[in-house]
C-alpha atoms as a PDB file:
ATOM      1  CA  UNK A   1      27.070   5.648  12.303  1.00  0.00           C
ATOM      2  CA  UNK A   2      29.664   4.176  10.058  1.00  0.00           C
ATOM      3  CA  UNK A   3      28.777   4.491   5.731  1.00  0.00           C
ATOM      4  CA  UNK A   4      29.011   0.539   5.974  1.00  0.00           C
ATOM      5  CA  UNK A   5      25.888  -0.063   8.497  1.00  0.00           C
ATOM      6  CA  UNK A   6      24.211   3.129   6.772  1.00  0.00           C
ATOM      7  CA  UNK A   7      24.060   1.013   3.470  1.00  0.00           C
ATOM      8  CA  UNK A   8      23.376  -2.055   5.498  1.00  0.00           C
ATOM      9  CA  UNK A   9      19.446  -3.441   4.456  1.00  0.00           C
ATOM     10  CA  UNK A  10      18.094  -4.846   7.293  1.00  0.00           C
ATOM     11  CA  UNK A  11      16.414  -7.746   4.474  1.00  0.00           C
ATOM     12  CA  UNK A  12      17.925  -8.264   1.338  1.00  0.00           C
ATOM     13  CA  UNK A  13      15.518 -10.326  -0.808  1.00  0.00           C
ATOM     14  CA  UNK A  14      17.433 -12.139  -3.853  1.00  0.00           C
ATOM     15  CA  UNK A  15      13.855 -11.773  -5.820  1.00  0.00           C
ATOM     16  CA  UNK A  16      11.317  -8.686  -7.324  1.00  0.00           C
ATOM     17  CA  UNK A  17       9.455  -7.197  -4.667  1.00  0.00           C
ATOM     18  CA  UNK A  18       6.530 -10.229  -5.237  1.00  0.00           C
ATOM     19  CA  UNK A  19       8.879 -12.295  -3.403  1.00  0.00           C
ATOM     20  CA  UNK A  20       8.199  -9.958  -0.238  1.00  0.00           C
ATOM     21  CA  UNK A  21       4.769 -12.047   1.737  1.00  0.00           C
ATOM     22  CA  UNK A  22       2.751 -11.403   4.243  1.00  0.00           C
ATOM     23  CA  UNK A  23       4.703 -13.835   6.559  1.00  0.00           C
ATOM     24  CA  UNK A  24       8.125 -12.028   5.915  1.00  0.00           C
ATOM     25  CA  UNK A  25       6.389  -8.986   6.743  1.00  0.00           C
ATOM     26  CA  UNK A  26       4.859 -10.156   9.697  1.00  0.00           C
ATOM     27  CA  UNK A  27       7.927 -12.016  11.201  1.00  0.00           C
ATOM     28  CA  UNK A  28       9.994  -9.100  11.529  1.00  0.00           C
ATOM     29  CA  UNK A  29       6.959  -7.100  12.829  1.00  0.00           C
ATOM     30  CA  UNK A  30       6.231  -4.564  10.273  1.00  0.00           C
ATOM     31  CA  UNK A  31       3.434  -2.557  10.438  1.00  0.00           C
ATOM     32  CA  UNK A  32       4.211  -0.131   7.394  1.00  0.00           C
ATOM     33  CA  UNK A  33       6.057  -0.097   4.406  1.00  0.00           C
ATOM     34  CA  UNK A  34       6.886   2.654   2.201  1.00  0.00           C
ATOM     35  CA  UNK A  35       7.393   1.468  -1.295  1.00  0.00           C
ATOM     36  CA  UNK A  36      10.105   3.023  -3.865  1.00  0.00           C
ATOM     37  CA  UNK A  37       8.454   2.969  -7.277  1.00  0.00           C
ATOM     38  CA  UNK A  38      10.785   3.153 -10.560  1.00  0.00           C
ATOM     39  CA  UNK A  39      12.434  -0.263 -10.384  1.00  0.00           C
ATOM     40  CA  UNK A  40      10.843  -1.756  -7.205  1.00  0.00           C
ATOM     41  CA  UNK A  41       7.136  -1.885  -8.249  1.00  0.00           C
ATOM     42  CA  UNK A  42       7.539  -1.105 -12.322  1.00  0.00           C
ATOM     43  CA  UNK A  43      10.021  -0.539 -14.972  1.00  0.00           C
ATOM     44  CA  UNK A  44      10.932   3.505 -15.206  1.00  0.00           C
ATOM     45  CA  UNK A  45       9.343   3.310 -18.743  1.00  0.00           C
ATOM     46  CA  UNK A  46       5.735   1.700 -17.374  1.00  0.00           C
ATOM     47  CA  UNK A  47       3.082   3.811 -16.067  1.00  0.00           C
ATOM     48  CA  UNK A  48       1.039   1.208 -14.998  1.00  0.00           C
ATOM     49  CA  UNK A  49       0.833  -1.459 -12.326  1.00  0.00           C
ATOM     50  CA  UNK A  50       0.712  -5.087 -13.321  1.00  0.00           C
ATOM     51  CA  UNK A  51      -1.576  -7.209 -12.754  1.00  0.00           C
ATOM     52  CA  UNK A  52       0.715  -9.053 -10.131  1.00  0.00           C
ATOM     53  CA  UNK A  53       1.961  -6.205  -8.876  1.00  0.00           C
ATOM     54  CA  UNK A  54      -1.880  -5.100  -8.175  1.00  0.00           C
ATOM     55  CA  UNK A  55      -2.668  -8.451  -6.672  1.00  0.00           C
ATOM     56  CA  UNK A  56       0.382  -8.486  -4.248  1.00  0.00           C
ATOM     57  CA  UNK A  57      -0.440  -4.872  -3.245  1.00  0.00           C
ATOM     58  CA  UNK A  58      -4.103  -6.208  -1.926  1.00  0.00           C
ATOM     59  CA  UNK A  59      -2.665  -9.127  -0.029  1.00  0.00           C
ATOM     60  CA  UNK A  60       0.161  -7.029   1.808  1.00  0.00           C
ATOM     61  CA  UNK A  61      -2.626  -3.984   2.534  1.00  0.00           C
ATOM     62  CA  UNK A  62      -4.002  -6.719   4.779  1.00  0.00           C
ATOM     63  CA  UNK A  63      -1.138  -6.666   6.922  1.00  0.00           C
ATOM     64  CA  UNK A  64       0.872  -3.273   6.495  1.00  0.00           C
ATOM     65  CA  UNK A  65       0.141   0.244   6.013  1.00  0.00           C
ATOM     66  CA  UNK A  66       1.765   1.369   2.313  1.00  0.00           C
ATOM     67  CA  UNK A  67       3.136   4.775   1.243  1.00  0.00           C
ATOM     68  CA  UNK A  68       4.615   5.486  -2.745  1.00  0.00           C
ATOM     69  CA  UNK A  69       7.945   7.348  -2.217  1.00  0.00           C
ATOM     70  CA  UNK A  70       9.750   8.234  -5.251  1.00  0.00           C
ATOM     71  CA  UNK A  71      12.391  10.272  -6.199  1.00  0.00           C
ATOM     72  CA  UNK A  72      10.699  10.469  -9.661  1.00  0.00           C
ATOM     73  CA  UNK A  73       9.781  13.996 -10.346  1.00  0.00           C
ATOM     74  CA  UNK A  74       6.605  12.912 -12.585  1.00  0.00           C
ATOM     75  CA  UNK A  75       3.623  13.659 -10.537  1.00  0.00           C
ATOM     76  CA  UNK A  76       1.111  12.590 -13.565  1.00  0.00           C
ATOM     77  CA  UNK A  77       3.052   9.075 -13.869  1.00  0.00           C
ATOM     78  CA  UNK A  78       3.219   7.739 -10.050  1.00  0.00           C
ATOM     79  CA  UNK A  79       0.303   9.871  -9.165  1.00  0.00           C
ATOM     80  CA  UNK A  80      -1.293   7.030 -11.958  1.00  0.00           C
ATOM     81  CA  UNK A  81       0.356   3.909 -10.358  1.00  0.00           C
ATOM     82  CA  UNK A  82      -0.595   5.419  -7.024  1.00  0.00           C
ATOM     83  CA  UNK A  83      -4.097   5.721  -8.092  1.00  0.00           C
ATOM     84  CA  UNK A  84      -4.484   2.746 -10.127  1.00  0.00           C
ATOM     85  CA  UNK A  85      -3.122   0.932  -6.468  1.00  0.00           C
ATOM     86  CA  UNK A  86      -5.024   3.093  -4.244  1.00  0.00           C
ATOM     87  CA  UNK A  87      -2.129   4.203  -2.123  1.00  0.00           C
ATOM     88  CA  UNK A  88      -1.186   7.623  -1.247  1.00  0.00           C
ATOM     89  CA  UNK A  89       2.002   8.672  -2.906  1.00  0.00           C
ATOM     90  CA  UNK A  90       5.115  10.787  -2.648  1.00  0.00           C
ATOM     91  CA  UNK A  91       7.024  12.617  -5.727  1.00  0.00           C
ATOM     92  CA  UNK A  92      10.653  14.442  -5.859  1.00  0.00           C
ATOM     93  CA  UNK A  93      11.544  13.249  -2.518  1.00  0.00           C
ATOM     94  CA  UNK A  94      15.894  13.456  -3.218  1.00  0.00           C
ATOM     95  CA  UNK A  95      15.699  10.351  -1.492  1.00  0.00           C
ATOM     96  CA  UNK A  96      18.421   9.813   0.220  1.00  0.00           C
ATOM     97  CA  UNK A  97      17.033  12.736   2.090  1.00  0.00           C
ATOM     98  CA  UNK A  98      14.621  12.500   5.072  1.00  0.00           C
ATOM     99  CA  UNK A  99      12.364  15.052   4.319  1.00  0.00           C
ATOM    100  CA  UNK A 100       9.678  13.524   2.285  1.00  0.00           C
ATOM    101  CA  UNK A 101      10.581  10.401   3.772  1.00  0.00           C
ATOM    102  CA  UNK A 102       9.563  11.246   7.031  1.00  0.00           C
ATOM    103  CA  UNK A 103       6.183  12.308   5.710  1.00  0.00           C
ATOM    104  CA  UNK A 104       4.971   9.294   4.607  1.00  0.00           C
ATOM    105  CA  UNK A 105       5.981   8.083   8.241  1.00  0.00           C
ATOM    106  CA  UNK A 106       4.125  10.581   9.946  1.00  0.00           C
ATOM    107  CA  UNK A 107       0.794   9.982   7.915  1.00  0.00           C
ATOM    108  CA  UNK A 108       1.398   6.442   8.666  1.00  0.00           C
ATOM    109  CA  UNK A 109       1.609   7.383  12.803  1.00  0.00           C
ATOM    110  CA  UNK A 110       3.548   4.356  13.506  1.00  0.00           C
ATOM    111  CA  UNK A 111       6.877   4.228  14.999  1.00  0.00           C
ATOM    112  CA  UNK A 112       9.084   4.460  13.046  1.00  0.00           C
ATOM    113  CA  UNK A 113      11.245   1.087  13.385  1.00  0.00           C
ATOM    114  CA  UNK A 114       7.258  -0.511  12.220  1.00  0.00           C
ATOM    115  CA  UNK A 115       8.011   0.819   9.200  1.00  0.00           C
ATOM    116  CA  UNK A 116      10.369  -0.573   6.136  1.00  0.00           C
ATOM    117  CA  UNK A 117      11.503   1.034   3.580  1.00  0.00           C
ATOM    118  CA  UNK A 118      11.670  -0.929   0.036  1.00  0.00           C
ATOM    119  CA  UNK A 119      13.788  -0.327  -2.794  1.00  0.00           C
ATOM    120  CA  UNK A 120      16.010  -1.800  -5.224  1.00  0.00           C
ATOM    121  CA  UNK A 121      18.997   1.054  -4.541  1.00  0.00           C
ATOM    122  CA  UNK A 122      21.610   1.388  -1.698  1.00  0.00           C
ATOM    123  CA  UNK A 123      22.295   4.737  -2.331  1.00  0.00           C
ATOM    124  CA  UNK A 124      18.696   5.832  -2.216  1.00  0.00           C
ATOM    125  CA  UNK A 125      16.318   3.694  -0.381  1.00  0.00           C
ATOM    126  CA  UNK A 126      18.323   1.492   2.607  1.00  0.00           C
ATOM    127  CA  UNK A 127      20.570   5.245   2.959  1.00  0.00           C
ATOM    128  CA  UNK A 128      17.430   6.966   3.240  1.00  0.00           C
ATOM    129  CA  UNK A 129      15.658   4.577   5.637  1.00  0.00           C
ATOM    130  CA  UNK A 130      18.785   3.758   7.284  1.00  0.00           C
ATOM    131  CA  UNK A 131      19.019   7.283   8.198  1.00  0.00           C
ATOM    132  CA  UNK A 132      15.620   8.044   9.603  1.00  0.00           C
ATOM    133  CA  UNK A 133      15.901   4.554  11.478  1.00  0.00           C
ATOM    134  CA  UNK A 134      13.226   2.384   9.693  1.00  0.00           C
ATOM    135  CA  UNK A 135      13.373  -1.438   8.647  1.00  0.00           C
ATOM    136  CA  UNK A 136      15.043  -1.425   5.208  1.00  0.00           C
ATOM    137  CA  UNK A 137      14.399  -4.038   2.675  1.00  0.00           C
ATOM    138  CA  UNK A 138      16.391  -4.207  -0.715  1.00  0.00           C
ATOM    139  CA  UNK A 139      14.622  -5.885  -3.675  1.00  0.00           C
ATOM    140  CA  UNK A 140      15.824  -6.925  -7.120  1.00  0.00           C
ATOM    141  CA  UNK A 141      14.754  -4.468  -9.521  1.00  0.00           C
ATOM    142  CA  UNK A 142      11.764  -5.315 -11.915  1.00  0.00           C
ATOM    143  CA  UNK A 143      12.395  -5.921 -15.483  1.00  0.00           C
ATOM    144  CA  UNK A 144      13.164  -2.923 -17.197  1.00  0.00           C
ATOM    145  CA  UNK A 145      13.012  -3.715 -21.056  1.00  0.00           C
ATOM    146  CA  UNK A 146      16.230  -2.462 -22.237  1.00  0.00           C
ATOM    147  CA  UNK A 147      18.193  -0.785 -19.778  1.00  0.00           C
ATOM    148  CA  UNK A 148      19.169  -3.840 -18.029  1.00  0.00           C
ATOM    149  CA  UNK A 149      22.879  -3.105 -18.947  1.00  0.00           C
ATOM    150  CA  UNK A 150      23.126   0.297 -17.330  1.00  0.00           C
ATOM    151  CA  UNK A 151      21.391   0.158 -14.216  1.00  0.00           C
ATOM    152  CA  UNK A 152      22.960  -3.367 -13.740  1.00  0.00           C
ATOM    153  CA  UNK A 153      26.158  -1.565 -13.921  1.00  0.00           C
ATOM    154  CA  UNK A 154      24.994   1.271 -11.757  1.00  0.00           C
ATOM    155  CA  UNK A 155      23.856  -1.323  -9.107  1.00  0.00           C
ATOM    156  CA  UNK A 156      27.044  -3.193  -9.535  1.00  0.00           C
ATOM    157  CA  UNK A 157      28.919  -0.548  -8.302  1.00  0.00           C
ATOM    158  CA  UNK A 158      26.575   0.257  -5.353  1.00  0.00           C
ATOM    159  CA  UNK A 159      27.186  -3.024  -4.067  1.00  0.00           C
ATOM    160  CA  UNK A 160      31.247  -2.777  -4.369  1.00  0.00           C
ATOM    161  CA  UNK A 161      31.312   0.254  -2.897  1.00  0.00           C
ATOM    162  CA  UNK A 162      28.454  -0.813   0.023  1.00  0.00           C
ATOM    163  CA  UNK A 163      30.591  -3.893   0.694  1.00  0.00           C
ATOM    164  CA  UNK A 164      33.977  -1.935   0.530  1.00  0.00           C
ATOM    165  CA  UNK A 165      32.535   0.439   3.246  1.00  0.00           C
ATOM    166  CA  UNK A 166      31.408  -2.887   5.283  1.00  0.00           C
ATOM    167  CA  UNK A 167      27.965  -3.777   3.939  1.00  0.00           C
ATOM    168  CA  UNK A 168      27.162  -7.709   3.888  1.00  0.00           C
ATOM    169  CA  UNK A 169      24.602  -8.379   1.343  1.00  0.00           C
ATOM    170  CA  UNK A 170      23.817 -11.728  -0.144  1.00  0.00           C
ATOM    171  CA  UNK A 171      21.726 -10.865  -2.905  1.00  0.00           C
ATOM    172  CA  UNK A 172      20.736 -14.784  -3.830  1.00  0.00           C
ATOM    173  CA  UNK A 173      18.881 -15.184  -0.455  1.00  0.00           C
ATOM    174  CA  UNK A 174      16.102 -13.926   2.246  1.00  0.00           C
ATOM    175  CA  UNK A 175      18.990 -12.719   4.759  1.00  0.00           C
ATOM    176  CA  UNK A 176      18.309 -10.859   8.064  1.00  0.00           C
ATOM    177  CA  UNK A 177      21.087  -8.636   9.224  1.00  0.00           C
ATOM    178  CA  UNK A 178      20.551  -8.848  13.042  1.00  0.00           C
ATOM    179  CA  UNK A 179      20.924  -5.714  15.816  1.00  0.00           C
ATOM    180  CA  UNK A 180      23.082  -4.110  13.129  1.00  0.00           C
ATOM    181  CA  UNK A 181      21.491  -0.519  14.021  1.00  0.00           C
ATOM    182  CA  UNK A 182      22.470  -0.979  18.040  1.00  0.00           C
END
């Protein structure tokens, strides 16, 4: 597989992970998603789930299976938002390797193309569920008080080099990226 379709999101949402509804998940037929954390669902410095984020969590559990998989090495701080959310979690996992990845996937015991990955990185989340063959989904990141300029820049040049390699991503707008694992 070429690095342009292994960057490829299936979804690319042009909004925070809030933005992702029942109904999205539901058209493409996903039974599971496993969740990034620093970024996607908080801001690196928070250690706590909002209250939307908490809310949005309850609706989707009512139509999806969720896993926390984070490279974050900090089992105190997403063991907390993992707690505080009631969903089984996942630290250190070097995303994009498959490893710890593919444990969520198991627990889940769901095939595997059921089950999205969600993140707000290229290089991390759609590699790592590109590569073990799931649904990926690439969010906006959530607010992250400060650092806005460096992970903007960071992104920035995940996208270039994504769409250099042959990635299409329209970040303004729900966009499905048809048959492009065939």
């Amino acid at each position: 597989m070429s690095w342009g379709k292994l960057l490829q999101p299936d979804l690319v949402l042009g909004d925070s992970i809030l933005s992702l509804t029942s109904e999205i998940i539901q058209k493409h037929q996903i039974q599971g998603l496993v969740l990034d954390v620093d970024e996607t669902l908080v801001s690196i410095r928070d250690s706590q789930a909002s209250p939307e984020l908490t809310a949005w969590v309850e609706e989707i559990k009512t139509v999806a299976s969720l896993w926390l998989v984070s490279n974050n090495v900090s089992q105190y701080r997403i063991g907390r938002i993992g707690y505080s959310l009631n969903v089984p979690y996942i630290t250190a996992a070097a995303k994009p390797s498959r490893r710890k990845l593919k444990k969520a996937v198991d627990a889940m015991n769901l095939p595997v193309e059921k089950i999205a990955m969600v993140g707000d990185r290229l290089f991390t989340d759609v590699l790592a569920g590109n590569r073990l063959g799931m649904f990926t989904i690439l969010v906006e990141p959530i607010s992250n008080h400060g650092l806005e300029f460096t992970n903007y820049k960071v992104r920035s040049l995940e996208v270039w080099v994504s769409q250099v390699l042959g990635a299409s991503l329209n970040m303004t707008t729900h966009n499905l990226i048809s048959d492009h694992k065939k």
